[in-house]
Each structure stands twice: as C-alpha cells, then as structure tokens.
Protein backbone atom coordinates (compact mmCIF):
# COMPACT_ATOMS: atom_id res chain seq x y z
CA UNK A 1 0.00 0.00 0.00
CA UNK A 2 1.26 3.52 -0.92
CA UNK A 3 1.22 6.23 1.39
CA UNK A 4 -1.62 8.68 0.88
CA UNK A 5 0.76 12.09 0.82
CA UNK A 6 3.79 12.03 -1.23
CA UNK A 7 6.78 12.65 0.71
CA UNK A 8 9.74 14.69 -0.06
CA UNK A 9 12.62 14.22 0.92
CA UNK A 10 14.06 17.31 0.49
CA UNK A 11 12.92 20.27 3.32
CA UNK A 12 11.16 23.06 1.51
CA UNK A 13 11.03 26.31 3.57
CA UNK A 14 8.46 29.14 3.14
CA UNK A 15 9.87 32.07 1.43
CA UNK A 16 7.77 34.00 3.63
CA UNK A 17 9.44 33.16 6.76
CA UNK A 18 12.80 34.04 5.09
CA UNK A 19 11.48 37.08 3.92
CA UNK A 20 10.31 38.61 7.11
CA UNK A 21 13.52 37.39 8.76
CA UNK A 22 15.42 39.46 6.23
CA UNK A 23 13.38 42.33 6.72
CA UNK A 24 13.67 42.27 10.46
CA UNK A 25 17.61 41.90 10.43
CA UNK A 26 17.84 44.72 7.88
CA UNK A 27 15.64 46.86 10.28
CA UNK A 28 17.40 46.43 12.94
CA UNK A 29 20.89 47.20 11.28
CA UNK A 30 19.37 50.15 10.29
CA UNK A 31 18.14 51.32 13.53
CA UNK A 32 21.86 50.39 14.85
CA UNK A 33 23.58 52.35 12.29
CA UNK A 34 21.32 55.51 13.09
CA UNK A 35 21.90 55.03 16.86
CA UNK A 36 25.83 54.22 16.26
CA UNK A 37 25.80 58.05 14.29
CA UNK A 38 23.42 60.09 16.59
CA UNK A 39 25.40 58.19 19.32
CA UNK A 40 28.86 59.51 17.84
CA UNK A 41 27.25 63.15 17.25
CA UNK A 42 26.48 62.97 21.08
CA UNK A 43 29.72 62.01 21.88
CA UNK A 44 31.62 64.45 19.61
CA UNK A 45 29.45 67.42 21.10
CA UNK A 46 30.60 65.97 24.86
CA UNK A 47 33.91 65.96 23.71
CA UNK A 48 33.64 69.44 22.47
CA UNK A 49 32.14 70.75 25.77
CA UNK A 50 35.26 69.66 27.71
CA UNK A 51 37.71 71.33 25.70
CA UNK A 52 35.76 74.58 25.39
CA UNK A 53 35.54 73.83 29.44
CA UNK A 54 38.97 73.69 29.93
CA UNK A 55 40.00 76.28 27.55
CA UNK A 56 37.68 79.08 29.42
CA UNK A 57 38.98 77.68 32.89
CA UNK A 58 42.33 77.94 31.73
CA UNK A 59 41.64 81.48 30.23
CA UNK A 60 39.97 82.89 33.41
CA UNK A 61 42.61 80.86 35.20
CA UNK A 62 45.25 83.36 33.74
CA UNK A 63 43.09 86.55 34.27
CA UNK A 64 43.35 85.04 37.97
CA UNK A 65 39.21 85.22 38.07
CA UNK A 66 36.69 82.71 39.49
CA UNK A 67 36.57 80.07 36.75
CA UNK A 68 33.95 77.51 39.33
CA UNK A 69 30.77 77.91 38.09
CA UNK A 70 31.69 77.86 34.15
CA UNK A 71 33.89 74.88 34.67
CA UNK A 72 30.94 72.78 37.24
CA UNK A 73 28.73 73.72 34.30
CA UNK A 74 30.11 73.00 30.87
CA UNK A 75 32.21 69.87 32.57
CA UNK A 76 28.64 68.52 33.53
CA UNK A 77 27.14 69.24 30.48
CA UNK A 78 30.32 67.39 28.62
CA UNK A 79 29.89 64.50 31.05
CA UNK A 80 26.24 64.25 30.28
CA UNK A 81 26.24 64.11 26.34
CA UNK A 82 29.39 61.94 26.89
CA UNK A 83 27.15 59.40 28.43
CA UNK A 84 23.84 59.92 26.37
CA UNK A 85 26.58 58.80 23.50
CA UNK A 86 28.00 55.96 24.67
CA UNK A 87 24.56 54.72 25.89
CA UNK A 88 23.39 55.41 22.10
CA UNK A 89 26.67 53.55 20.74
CA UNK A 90 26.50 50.83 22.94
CA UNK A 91 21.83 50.71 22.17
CA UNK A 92 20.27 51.21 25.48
C-alpha cells in the first residue's frame, strides 16, 4: 500500500518566513547604524564641551578670576552628552 501524501525528501522552507527574517535583520541594522551616528554626534558634542571647558577655565585661570561655576557647568554638560553617546553607541 502507498502512502496517501507524497513525501519529499528534500525540506522546503516558506519564502515568507525568510522574507520577514530578512526584513527584520535589515531593520534592525538600520536602527543600529542611526543610533551608532546620533550616538557619535552625542559624543563628539561631549567631547567638544570639555575642551571649550577647559579652555575658558584655563583662560579665566590666567586673568586670575573665578573660573567655578563655568567649569561645574560646561564639565557637567560634557559629562552628560558623553554618556547619552555611549549609551546610544553601545543601544540602550
């Protein structure tokens, strides 16, 4: 007696499956890339906020004036978009 089904013995997978697989990956890398480049803008502008900090505290260091509050400020501001970066980089 013959079975009622043919069987193959070869595995045929659904393009469908593949498809949406593909599509997922690709979204994903996407949404990586555009974190990984906001993430670097982030850091670059943290970067930027600590040099411009320690240029101004070394400027008002040499007019011998109170350089505190600039440097608390812009160093905290650096140290903020520093993190906000690396946290983009990284995809929290």
């Amino acid at each position: 007696m013959e079975p009622a089904h043919q069987s193959n013995p070869y595995h045929v997978v659904d393009q469908s499956v593949t498809d949406n697989t593909s599509d997922d990956s690709t979204l994903r890398k996407e949404k990586h890339q555009r974190l990984f480049k906001r993430g670097l803008l982030w850091l670059g502008t943290g970067a930027s906020l600590m040099a411009i900090s320690l240029a101004i505290n070394f400027f008002l260091f040499q007019l011998d004036k109170s350089f505190s509050t600039p440097m608390y400020v812009l160093t905290t501001l650096g140290i903020v978009c520093i993190m906000k970066g690396l946290s983009d980089i990284v995809g929290f």
